[in-house]
C-alpha atoms as a PDB file:
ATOM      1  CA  UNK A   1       0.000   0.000   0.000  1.00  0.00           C
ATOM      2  CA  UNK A   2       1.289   3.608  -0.982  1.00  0.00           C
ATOM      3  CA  UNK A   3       1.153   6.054   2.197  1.00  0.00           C
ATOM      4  CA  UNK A   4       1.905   9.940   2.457  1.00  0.00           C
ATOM      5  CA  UNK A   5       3.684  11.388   4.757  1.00  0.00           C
ATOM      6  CA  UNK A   6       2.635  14.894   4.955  1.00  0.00           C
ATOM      7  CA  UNK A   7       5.952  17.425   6.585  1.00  0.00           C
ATOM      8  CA  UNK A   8       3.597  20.294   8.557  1.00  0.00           C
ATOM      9  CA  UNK A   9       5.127  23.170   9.950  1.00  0.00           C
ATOM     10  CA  UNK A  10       3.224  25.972  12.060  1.00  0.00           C
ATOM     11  CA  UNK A  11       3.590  28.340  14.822  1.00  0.00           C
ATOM     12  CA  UNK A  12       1.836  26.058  17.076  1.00  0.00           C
ATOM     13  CA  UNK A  13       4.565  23.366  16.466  1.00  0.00           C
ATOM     14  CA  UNK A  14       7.175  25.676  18.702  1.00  0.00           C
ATOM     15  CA  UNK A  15       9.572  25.563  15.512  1.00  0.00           C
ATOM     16  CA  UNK A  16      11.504  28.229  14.930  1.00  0.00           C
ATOM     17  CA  UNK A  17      11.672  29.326  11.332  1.00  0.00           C
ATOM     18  CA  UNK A  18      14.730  27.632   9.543  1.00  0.00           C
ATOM     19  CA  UNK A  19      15.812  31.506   9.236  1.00  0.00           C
ATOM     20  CA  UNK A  20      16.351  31.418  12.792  1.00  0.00           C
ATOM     21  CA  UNK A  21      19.166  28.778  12.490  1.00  0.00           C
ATOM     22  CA  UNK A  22      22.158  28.285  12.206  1.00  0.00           C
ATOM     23  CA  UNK A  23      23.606  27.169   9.319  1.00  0.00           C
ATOM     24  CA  UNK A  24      25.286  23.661  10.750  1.00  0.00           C
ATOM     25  CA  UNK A  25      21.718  23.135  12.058  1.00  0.00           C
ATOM     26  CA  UNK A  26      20.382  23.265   8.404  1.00  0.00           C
ATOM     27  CA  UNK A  27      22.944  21.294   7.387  1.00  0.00           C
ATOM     28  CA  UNK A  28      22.062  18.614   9.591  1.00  0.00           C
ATOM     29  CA  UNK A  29      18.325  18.720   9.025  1.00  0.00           C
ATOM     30  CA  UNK A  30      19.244  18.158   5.707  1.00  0.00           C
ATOM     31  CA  UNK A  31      21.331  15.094   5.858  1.00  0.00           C
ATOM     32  CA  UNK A  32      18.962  14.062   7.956  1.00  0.00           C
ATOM     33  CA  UNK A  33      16.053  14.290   5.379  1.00  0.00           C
ATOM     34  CA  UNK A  34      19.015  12.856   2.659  1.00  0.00           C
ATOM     35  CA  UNK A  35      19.182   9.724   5.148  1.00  0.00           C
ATOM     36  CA  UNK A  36      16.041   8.965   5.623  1.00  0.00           C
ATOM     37  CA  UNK A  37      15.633   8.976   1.742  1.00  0.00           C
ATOM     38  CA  UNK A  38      18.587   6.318   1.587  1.00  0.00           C
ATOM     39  CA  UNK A  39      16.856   4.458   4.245  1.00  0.00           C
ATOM     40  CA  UNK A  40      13.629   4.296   2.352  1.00  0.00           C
ATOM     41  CA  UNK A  41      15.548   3.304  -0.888  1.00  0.00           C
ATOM     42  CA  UNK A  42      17.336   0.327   0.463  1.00  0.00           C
ATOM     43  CA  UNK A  43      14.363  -0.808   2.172  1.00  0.00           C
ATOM     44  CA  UNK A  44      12.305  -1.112  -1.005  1.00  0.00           C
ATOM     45  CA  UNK A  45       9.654   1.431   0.326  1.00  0.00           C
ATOM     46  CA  UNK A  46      10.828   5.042  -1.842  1.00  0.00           C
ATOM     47  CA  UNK A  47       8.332   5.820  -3.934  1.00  0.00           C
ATOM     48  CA  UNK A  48       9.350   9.765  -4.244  1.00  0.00           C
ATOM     49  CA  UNK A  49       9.683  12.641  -1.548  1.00  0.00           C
ATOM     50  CA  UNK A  50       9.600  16.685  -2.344  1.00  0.00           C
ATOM     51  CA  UNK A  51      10.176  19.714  -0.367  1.00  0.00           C
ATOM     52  CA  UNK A  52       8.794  22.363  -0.660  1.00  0.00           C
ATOM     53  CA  UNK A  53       8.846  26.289  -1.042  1.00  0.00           C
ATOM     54  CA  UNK A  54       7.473  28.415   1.027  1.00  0.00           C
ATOM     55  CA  UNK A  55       4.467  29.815   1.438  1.00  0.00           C
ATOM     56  CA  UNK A  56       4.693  33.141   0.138  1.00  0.00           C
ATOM     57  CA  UNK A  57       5.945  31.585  -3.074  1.00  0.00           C
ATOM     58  CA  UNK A  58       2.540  29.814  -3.335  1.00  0.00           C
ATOM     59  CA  UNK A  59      -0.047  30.891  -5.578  1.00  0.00           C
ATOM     60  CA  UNK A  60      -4.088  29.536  -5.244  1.00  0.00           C
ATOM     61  CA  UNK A  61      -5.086  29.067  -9.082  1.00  0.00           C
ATOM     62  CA  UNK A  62      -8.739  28.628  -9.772  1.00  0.00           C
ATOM     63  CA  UNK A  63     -10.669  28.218 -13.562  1.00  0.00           C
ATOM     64  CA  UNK A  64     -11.939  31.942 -14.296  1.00  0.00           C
ATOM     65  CA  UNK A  65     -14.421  32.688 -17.309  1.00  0.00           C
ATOM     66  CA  UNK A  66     -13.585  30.269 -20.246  1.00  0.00           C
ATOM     67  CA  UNK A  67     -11.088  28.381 -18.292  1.00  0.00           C
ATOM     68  CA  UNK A  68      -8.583  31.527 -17.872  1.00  0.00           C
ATOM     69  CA  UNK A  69      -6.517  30.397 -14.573  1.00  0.00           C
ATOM     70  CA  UNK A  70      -6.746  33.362 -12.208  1.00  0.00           C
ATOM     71  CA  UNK A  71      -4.146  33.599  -9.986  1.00  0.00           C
ATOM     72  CA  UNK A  72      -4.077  34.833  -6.572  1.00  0.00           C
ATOM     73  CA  UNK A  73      -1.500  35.007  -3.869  1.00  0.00           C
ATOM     74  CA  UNK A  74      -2.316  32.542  -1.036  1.00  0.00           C
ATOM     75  CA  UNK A  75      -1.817  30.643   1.271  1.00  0.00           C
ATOM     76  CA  UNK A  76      -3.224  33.848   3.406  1.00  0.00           C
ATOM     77  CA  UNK A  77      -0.861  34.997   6.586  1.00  0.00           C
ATOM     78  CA  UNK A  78      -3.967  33.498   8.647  1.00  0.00           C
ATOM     79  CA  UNK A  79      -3.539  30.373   7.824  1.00  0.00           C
ATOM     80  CA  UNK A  80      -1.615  28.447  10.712  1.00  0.00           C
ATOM     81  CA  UNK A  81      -0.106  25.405   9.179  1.00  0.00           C
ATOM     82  CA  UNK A  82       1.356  24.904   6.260  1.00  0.00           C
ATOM     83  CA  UNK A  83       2.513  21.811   4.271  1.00  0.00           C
ATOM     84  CA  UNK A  84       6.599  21.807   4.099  1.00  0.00           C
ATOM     85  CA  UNK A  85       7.545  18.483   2.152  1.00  0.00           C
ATOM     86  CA  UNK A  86       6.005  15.047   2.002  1.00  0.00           C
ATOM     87  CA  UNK A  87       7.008  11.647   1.109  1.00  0.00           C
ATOM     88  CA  UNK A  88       5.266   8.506  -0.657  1.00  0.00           C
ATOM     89  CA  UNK A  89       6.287   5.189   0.241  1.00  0.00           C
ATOM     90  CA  UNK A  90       5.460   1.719  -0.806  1.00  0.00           C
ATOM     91  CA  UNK A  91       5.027  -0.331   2.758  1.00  0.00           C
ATOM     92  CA  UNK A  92       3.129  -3.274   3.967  1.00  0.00           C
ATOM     93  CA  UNK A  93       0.616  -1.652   6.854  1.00  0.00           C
ATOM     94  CA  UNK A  94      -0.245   1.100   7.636  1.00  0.00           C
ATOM     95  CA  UNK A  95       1.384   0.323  11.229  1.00  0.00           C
ATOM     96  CA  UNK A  96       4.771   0.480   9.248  1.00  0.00           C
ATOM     97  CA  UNK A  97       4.094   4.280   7.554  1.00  0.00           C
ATOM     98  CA  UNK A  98       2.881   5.301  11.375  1.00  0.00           C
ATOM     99  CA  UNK A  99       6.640   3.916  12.347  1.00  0.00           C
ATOM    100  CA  UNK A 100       8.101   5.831   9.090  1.00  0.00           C
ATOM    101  CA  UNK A 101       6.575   9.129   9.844  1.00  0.00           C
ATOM    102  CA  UNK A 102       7.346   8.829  13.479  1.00  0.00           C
ATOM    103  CA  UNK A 103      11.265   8.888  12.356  1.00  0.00           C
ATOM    104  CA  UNK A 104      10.805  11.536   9.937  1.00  0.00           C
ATOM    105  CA  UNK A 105       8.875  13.745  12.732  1.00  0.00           C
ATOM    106  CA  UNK A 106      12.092  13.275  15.183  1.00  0.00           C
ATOM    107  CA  UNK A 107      14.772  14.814  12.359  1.00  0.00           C
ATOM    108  CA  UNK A 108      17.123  17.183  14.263  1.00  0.00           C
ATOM    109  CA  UNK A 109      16.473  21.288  14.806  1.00  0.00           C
ATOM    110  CA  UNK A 110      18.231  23.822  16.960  1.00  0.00           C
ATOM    111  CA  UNK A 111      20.462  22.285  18.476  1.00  0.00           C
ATOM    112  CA  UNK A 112      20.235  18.950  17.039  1.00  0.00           C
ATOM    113  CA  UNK A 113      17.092  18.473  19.486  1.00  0.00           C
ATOM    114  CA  UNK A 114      14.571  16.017  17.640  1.00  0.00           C
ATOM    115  CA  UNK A 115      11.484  18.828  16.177  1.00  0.00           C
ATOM    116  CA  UNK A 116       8.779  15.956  16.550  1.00  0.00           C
ATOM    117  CA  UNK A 117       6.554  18.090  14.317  1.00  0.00           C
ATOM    118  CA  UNK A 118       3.706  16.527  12.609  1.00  0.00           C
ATOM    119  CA  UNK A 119       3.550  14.466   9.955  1.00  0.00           C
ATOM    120  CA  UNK A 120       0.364  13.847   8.528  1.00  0.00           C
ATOM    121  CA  UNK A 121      -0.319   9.844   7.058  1.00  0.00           C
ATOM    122  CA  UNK A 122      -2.709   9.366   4.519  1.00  0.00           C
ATOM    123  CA  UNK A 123      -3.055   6.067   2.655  1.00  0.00           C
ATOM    124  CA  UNK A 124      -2.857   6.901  -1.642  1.00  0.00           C
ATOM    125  CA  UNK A 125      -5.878   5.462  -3.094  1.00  0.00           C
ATOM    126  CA  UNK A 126      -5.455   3.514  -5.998  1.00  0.00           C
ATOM    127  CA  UNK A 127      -8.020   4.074  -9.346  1.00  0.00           C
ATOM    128  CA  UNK A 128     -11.175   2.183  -9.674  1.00  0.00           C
ATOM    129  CA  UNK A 129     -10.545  -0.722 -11.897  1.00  0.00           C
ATOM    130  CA  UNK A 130     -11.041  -0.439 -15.365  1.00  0.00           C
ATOM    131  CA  UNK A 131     -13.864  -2.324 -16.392  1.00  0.00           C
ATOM    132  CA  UNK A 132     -12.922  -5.160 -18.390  1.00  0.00           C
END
Protein backbone atom coordinates (compact mmCIF):
# COMPACT_ATOMS: atom_id res chain seq x y z
CA UNK A 1 0.00 0.00 0.00
CA UNK A 2 1.29 3.61 -0.98
CA UNK A 3 1.15 6.05 2.20
CA UNK A 4 1.90 9.94 2.46
CA UNK A 5 3.68 11.39 4.76
CA UNK A 6 2.63 14.89 4.95
CA UNK A 7 5.95 17.43 6.58
CA UNK A 8 3.60 20.29 8.56
CA UNK A 9 5.13 23.17 9.95
CA UNK A 10 3.22 25.97 12.06
CA UNK A 11 3.59 28.34 14.82
CA UNK A 12 1.84 26.06 17.08
CA UNK A 13 4.56 23.37 16.47
CA UNK A 14 7.18 25.68 18.70
CA UNK A 15 9.57 25.56 15.51
CA UNK A 16 11.50 28.23 14.93
CA UNK A 17 11.67 29.33 11.33
CA UNK A 18 14.73 27.63 9.54
CA UNK A 19 15.81 31.51 9.24
CA UNK A 20 16.35 31.42 12.79
CA UNK A 21 19.17 28.78 12.49
CA UNK A 22 22.16 28.29 12.21
CA UNK A 23 23.61 27.17 9.32
CA UNK A 24 25.29 23.66 10.75
CA UNK A 25 21.72 23.13 12.06
CA UNK A 26 20.38 23.26 8.40
CA UNK A 27 22.94 21.29 7.39
CA UNK A 28 22.06 18.61 9.59
CA UNK A 29 18.32 18.72 9.03
CA UNK A 30 19.24 18.16 5.71
CA UNK A 31 21.33 15.09 5.86
CA UNK A 32 18.96 14.06 7.96
CA UNK A 33 16.05 14.29 5.38
CA UNK A 34 19.02 12.86 2.66
CA UNK A 35 19.18 9.72 5.15
CA UNK A 36 16.04 8.97 5.62
CA UNK A 37 15.63 8.98 1.74
CA UNK A 38 18.59 6.32 1.59
CA UNK A 39 16.86 4.46 4.24
CA UNK A 40 13.63 4.30 2.35
CA UNK A 41 15.55 3.30 -0.89
CA UNK A 42 17.34 0.33 0.46
CA UNK A 43 14.36 -0.81 2.17
CA UNK A 44 12.31 -1.11 -1.00
CA UNK A 45 9.65 1.43 0.33
CA UNK A 46 10.83 5.04 -1.84
CA UNK A 47 8.33 5.82 -3.93
CA UNK A 48 9.35 9.76 -4.24
CA UNK A 49 9.68 12.64 -1.55
CA UNK A 50 9.60 16.69 -2.34
CA UNK A 51 10.18 19.71 -0.37
CA UNK A 52 8.79 22.36 -0.66
CA UNK A 53 8.85 26.29 -1.04
CA UNK A 54 7.47 28.41 1.03
CA UNK A 55 4.47 29.81 1.44
CA UNK A 56 4.69 33.14 0.14
CA UNK A 57 5.94 31.59 -3.07
CA UNK A 58 2.54 29.81 -3.34
CA UNK A 59 -0.05 30.89 -5.58
CA UNK A 60 -4.09 29.54 -5.24
CA UNK A 61 -5.09 29.07 -9.08
CA UNK A 62 -8.74 28.63 -9.77
CA UNK A 63 -10.67 28.22 -13.56
CA UNK A 64 -11.94 31.94 -14.30
CA UNK A 65 -14.42 32.69 -17.31
CA UNK A 66 -13.59 30.27 -20.25
CA UNK A 67 -11.09 28.38 -18.29
CA UNK A 68 -8.58 31.53 -17.87
CA UNK A 69 -6.52 30.40 -14.57
CA UNK A 70 -6.75 33.36 -12.21
CA UNK A 71 -4.15 33.60 -9.99
CA UNK A 72 -4.08 34.83 -6.57
CA UNK A 73 -1.50 35.01 -3.87
CA UNK A 74 -2.32 32.54 -1.04
CA UNK A 75 -1.82 30.64 1.27
CA UNK A 76 -3.22 33.85 3.41
CA UNK A 77 -0.86 35.00 6.59
CA UNK A 78 -3.97 33.50 8.65
CA UNK A 79 -3.54 30.37 7.82
CA UNK A 80 -1.61 28.45 10.71
CA UNK A 81 -0.11 25.40 9.18
CA UNK A 82 1.36 24.90 6.26
CA UNK A 83 2.51 21.81 4.27
CA UNK A 84 6.60 21.81 4.10
CA UNK A 85 7.54 18.48 2.15
CA UNK A 86 6.00 15.05 2.00
CA UNK A 87 7.01 11.65 1.11
CA UNK A 88 5.27 8.51 -0.66
CA UNK A 89 6.29 5.19 0.24
CA UNK A 90 5.46 1.72 -0.81
CA UNK A 91 5.03 -0.33 2.76
CA UNK A 92 3.13 -3.27 3.97
CA UNK A 93 0.62 -1.65 6.85
CA UNK A 94 -0.25 1.10 7.64
CA UNK A 95 1.38 0.32 11.23
CA UNK A 96 4.77 0.48 9.25
CA UNK A 97 4.09 4.28 7.55
CA UNK A 98 2.88 5.30 11.37
CA UNK A 99 6.64 3.92 12.35
CA UNK A 100 8.10 5.83 9.09
CA UNK A 101 6.57 9.13 9.84
CA UNK A 102 7.35 8.83 13.48
CA UNK A 103 11.27 8.89 12.36
CA UNK A 104 10.81 11.54 9.94
CA UNK A 105 8.88 13.74 12.73
CA UNK A 106 12.09 13.27 15.18
CA UNK A 107 14.77 14.81 12.36
CA UNK A 108 17.12 17.18 14.26
CA UNK A 109 16.47 21.29 14.81
CA UNK A 110 18.23 23.82 16.96
CA UNK A 111 20.46 22.28 18.48
CA UNK A 112 20.23 18.95 17.04
CA UNK A 113 17.09 18.47 19.49
CA UNK A 114 14.57 16.02 17.64
CA UNK A 115 11.48 18.83 16.18
CA UNK A 116 8.78 15.96 16.55
CA UNK A 117 6.55 18.09 14.32
CA UNK A 118 3.71 16.53 12.61
CA UNK A 119 3.55 14.47 9.96
CA UNK A 120 0.36 13.85 8.53
CA UNK A 121 -0.32 9.84 7.06
CA UNK A 122 -2.71 9.37 4.52
CA UNK A 123 -3.05 6.07 2.66
CA UNK A 124 -2.86 6.90 -1.64
CA UNK A 125 -5.88 5.46 -3.09
CA UNK A 126 -5.46 3.51 -6.00
CA UNK A 127 -8.02 4.07 -9.35
CA UNK A 128 -11.18 2.18 -9.67
CA UNK A 129 -10.55 -0.72 -11.90
CA UNK A 130 -11.04 -0.44 -15.37
CA UNK A 131 -13.86 -2.32 -16.39
CA UNK A 132 -12.92 -5.16 -18.39
Amino acid sequence: MKYMLLMQFGEQSDIPPMSAWLPEEIKAHIEFMHETNRRLIDAGEYVEAQGLAAPEQARIVRAGDGGVPVVTDGPFPETKEFLVGYWIVDCESPERAVELAASVSAAPGPGGRPLNMPIEVRQVMSAAPAEQ
